[in-house]
C-alpha atoms as a PDB file:
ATOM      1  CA  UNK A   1     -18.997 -81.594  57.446  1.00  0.00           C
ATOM      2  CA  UNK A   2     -18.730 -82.759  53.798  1.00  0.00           C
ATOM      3  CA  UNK A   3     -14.884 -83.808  53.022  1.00  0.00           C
ATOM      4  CA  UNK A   4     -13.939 -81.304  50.910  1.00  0.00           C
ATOM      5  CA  UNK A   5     -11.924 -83.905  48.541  1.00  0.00           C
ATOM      6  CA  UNK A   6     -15.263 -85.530  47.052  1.00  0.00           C
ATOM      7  CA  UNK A   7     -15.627 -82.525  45.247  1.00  0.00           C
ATOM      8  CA  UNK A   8     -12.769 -83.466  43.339  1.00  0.00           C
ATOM      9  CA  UNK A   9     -12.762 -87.693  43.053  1.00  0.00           C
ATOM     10  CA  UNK A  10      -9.408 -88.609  41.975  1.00  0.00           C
ATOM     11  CA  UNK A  11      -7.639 -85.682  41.775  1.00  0.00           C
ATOM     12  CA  UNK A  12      -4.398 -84.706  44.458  1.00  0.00           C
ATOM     13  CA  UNK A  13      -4.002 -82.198  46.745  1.00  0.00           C
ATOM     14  CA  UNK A  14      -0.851 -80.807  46.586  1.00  0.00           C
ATOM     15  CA  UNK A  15       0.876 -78.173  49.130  1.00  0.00           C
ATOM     16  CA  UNK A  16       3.737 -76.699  46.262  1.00  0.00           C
ATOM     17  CA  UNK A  17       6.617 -75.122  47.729  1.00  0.00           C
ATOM     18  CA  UNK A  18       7.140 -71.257  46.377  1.00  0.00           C
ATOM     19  CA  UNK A  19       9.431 -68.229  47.564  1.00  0.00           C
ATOM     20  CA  UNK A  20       6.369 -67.470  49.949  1.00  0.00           C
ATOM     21  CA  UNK A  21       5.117 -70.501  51.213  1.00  0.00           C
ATOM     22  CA  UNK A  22       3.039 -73.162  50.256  1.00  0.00           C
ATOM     23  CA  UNK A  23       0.479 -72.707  47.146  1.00  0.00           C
ATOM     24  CA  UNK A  24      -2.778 -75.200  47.532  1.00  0.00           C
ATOM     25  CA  UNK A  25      -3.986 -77.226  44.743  1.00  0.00           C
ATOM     26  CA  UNK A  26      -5.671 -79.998  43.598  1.00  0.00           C
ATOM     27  CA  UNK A  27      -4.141 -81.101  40.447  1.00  0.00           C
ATOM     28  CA  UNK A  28      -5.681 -83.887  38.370  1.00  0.00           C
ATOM     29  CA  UNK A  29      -7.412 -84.998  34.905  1.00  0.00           C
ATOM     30  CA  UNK A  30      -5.697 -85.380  31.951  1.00  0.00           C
ATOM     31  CA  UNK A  31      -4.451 -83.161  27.956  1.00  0.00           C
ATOM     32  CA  UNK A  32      -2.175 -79.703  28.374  1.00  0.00           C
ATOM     33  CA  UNK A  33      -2.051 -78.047  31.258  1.00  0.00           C
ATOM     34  CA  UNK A  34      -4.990 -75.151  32.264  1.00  0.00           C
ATOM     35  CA  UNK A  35      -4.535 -73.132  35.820  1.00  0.00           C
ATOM     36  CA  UNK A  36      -7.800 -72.374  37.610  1.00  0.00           C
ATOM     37  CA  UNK A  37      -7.454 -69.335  39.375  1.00  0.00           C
ATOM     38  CA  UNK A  38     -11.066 -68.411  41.834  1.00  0.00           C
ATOM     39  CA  UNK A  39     -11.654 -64.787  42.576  1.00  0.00           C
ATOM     40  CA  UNK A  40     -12.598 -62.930  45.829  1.00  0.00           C
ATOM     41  CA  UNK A  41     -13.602 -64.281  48.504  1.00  0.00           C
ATOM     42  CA  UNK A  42     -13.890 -67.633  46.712  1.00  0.00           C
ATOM     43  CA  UNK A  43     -10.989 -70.271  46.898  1.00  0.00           C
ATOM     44  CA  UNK A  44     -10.447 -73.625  44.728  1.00  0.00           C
ATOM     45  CA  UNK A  45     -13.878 -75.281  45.643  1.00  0.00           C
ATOM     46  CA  UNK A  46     -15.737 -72.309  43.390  1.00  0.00           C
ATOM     47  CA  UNK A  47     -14.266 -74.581  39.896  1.00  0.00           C
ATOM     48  CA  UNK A  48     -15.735 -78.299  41.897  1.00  0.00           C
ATOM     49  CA  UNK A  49     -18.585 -78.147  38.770  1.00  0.00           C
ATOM     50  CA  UNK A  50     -16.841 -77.412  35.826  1.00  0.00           C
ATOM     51  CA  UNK A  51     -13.649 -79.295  37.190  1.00  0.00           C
ATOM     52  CA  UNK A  52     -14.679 -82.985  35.738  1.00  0.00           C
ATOM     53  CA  UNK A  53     -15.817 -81.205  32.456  1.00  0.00           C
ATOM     54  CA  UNK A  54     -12.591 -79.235  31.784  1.00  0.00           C
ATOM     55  CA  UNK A  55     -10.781 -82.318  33.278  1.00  0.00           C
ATOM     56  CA  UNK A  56     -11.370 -84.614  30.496  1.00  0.00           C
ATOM     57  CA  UNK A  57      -9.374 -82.173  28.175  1.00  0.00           C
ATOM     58  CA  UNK A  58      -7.005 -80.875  30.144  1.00  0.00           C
ATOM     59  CA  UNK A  59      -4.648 -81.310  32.972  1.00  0.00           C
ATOM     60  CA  UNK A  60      -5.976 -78.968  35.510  1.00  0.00           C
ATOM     61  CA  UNK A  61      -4.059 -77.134  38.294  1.00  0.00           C
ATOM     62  CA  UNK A  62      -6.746 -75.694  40.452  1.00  0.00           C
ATOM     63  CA  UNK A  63      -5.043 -73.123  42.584  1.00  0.00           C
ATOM     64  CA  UNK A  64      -6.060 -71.072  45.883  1.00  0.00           C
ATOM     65  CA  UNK A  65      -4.445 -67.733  45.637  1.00  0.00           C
ATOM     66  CA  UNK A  66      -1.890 -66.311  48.646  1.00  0.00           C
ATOM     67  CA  UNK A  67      -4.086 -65.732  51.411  1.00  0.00           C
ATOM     68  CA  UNK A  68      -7.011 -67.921  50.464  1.00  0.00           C
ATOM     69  CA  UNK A  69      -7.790 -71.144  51.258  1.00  0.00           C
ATOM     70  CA  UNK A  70      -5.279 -73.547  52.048  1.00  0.00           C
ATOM     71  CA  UNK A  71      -2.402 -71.519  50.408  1.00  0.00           C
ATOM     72  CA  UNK A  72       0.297 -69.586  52.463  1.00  0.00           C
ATOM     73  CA  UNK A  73      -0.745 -66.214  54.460  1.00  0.00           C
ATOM     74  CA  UNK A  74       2.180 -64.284  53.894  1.00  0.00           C
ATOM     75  CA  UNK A  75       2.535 -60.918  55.792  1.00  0.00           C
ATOM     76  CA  UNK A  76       1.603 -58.223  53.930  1.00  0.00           C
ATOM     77  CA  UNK A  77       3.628 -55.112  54.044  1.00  0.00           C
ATOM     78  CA  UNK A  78       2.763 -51.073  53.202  1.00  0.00           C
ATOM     79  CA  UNK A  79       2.407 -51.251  49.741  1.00  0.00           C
ATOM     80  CA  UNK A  80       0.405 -54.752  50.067  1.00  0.00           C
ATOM     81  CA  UNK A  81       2.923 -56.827  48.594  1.00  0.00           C
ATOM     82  CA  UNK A  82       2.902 -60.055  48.359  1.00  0.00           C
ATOM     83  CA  UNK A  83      -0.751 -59.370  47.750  1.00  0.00           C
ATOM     84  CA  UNK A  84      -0.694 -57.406  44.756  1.00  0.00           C
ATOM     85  CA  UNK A  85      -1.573 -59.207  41.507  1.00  0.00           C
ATOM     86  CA  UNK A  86       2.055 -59.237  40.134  1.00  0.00           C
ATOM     87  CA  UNK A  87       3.127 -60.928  43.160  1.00  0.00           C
ATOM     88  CA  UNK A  88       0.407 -63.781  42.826  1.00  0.00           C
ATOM     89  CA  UNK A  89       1.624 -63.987  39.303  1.00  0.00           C
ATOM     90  CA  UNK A  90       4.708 -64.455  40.164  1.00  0.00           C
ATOM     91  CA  UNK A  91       3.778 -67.321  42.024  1.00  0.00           C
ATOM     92  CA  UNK A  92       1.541 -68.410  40.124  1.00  0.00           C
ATOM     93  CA  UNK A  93       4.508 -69.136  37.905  1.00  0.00           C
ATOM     94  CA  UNK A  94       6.386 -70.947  40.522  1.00  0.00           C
ATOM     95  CA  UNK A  95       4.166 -73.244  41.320  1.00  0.00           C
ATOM     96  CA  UNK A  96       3.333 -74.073  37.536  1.00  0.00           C
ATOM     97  CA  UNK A  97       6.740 -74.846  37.279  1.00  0.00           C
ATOM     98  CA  UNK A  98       7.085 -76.775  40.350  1.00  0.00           C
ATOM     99  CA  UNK A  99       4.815 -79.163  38.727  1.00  0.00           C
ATOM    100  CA  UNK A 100       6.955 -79.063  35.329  1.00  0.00           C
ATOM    101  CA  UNK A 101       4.276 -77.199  33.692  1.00  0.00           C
ATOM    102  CA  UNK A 102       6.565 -74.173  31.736  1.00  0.00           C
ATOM    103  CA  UNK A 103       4.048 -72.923  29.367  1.00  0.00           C
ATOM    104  CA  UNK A 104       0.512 -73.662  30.607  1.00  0.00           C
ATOM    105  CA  UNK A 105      -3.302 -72.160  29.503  1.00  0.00           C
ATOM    106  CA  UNK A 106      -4.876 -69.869  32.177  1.00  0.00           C
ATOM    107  CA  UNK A 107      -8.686 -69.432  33.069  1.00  0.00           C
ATOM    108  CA  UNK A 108      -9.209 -66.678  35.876  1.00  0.00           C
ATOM    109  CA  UNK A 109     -12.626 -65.370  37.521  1.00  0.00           C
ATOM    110  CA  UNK A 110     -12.385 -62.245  39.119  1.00  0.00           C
ATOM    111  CA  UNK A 111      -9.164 -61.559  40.950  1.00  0.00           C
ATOM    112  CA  UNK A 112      -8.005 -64.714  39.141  1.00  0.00           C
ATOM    113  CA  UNK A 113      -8.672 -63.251  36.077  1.00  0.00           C
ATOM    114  CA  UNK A 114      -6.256 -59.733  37.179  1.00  0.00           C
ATOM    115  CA  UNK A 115      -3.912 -62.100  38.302  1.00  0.00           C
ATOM    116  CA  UNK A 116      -4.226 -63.959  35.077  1.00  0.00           C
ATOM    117  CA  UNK A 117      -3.899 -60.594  33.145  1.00  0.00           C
ATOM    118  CA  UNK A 118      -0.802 -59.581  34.984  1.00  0.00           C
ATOM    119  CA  UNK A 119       0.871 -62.761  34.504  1.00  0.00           C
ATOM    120  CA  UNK A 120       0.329 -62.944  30.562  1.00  0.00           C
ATOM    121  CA  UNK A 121       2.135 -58.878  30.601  1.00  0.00           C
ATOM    122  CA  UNK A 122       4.569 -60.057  33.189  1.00  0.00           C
ATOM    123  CA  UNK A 123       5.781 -63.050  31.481  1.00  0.00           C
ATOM    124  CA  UNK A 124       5.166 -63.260  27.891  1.00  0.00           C
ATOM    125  CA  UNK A 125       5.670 -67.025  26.260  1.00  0.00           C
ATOM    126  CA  UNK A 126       4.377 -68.595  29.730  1.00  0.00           C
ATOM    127  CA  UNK A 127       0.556 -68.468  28.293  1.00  0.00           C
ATOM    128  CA  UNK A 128      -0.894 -70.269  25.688  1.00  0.00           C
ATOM    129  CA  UNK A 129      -3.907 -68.927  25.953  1.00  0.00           C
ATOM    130  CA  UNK A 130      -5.828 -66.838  28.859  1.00  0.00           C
ATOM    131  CA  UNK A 131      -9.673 -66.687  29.735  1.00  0.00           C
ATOM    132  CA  UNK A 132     -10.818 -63.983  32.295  1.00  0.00           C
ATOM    133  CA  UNK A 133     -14.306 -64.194  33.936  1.00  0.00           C
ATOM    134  CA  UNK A 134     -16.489 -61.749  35.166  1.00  0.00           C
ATOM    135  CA  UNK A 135     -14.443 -58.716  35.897  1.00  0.00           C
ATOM    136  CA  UNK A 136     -13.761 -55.329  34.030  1.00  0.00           C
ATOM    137  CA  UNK A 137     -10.001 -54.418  33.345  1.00  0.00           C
ATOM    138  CA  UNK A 138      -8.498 -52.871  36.658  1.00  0.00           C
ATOM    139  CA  UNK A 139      -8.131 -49.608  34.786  1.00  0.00           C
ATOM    140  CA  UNK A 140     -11.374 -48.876  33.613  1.00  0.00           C
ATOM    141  CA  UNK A 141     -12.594 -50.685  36.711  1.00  0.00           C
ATOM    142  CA  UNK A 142     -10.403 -47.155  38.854  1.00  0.00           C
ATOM    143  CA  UNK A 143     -10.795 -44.756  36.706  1.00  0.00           C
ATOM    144  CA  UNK A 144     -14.548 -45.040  36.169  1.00  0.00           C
ATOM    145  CA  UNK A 145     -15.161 -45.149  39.975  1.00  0.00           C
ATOM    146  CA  UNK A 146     -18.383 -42.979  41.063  1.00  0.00           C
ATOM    147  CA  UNK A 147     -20.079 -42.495  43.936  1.00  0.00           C
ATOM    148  CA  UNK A 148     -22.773 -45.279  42.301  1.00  0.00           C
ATOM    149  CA  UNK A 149     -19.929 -47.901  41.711  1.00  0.00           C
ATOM    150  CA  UNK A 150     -18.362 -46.960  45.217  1.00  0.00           C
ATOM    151  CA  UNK A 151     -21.618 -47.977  46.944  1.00  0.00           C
ATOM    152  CA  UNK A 152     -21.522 -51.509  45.527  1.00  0.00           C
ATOM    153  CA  UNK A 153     -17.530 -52.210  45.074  1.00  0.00           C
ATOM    154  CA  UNK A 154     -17.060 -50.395  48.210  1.00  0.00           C
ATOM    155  CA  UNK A 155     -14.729 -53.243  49.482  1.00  0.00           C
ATOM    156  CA  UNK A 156     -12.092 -52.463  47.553  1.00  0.00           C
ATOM    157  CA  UNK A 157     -10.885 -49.246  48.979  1.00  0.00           C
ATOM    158  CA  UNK A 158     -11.934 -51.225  52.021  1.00  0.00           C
ATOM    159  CA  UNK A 159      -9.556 -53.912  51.538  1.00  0.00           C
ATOM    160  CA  UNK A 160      -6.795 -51.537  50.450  1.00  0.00           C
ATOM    161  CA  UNK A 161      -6.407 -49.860  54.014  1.00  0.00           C
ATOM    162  CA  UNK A 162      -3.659 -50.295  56.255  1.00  0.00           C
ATOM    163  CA  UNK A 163      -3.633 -52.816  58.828  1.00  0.00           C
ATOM    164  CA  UNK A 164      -4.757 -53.615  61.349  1.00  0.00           C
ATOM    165  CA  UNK A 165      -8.085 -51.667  60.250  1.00  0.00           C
ATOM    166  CA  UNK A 166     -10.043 -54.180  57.772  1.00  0.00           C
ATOM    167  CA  UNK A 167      -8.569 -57.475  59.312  1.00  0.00           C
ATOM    168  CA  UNK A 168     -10.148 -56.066  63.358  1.00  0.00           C
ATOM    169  CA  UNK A 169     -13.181 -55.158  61.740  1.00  0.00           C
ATOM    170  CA  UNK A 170     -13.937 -57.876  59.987  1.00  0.00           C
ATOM    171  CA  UNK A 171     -12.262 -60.268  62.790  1.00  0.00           C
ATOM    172  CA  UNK A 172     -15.198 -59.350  64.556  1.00  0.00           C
ATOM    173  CA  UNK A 173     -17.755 -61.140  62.953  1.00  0.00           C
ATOM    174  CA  UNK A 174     -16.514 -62.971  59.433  1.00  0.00           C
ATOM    175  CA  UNK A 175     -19.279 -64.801  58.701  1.00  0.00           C
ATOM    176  CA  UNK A 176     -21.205 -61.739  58.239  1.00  0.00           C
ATOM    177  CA  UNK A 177     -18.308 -59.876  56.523  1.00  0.00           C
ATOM    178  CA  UNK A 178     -18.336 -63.326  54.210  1.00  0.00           C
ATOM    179  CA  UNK A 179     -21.850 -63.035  53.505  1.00  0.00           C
ATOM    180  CA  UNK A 180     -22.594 -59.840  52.579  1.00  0.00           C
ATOM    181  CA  UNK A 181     -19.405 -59.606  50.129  1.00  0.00           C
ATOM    182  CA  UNK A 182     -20.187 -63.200  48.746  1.00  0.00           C
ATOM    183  CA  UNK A 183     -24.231 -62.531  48.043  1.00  0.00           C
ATOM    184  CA  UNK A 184     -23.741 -58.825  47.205  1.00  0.00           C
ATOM    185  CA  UNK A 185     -25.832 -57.939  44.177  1.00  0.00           C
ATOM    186  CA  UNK A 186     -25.939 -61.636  43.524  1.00  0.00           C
ATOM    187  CA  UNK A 187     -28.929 -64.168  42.537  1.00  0.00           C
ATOM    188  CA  UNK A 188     -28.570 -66.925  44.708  1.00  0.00           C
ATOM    189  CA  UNK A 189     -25.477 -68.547  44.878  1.00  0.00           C
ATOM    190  CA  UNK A 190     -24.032 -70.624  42.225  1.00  0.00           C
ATOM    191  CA  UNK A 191     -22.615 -73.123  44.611  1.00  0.00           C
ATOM    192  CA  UNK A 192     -24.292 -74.664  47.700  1.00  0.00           C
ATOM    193  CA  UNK A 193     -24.162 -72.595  51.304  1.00  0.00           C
ATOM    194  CA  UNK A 194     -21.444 -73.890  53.791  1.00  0.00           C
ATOM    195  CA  UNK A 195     -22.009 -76.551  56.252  1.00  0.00           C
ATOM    196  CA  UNK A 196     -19.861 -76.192  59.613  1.00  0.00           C
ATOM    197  CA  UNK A 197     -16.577 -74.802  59.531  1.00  0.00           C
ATOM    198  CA  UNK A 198     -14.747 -74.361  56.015  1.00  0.00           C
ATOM    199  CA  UNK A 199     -11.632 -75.577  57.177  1.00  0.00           C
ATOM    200  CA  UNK A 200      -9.638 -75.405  60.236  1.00  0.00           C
END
């Protein structure tokens, strides 16, 4: 198995201490800083190719969100808290701070992007500037929901169930579940296919 760490030469991995457990991150390069926030069901290692670009310019935090990665897996309750993107925010926020980073640039893809949305409403003055990737806002993204759109986003009510439903059924066999959410609709993949286990 490749060690994950080459992908980012001379950068640290850090394990930051929040209100709900450890955040992941590998934190290196050098200007103001910019959070890297990966979307579903990608975690810090999606950013390994644009890393030592953005890295010359900026101080990058390269975050994996609650629940992915490295990063705590906090239990989730009823109304999916800590899981919902004001809670990542939130922490999101801690852990910026944490590293003494108070105002700080954001660049989200995906869920990172909602998250980064959420944060820049939630806490006005922490953002100097945000860049979201890839995703439609979360309203339109609801409230234009057809049976078309359900077919291929079909995950997200999915996702949103109550446990234990999604996490048995997808217990059962994850690298499928993995696969077919992480090629859906997809040209090949952007970054190369695993080799072994991800992490232990």
């Amino acid at each position: 198995m490749p060690d994950l760490a080459d992908l980012y030469p001379g950068y640290a991995a850090r394990w930051i201490d929040t209100s709900i457990g450890k955040i992941f991150a590998r934190v290196g390069g050098s200007g103001p800083p910019l959070l890297l926030l990966h979307g579903h069901p990608q975690s810090n290692v999606m950013w390994h190719r644009v890393g030592p670009e953005l890295g010359s310019h900026f101080t990058l935090v390269i975050a994996d969100l609650p629940g992915y990665g490295w990063s705590a897996v906090p239990e989730a309750q009823a109304d999916h808290a800590p899981y919902s993107k004001r809670a990542m925010a939130a922490v999101m926020v801690e852990a910026m701070e944490a590293l003494g980073f108070v105002r700080f640039r954001l660049a989200g893809h995906d869920r990172g992007g909602r998250v980064g949305y959420r944060l820049a409403l939630d806490h006005p003055g922490r953002l100097e500037q945000l860049a979201v990737l890839d995703i439609v806002t979360t309203w339109d993204m609801w409230h234009r929901f057809d049976a078309r759109l359900a077919m291929r986003a079909w995950h997200w009510t999915f996702l949103a169930l109550p446990e234990p439903f999604p996490e048995t059924l997808i217990g059962h066999d994850p690298a499928f579940f993995f696969d077919s959410r992480a090629h859906a609709g997809a040209k090949p993949p952007p970054y190369p296919p695993p080799q072994g286990e991800l992490c232990t």
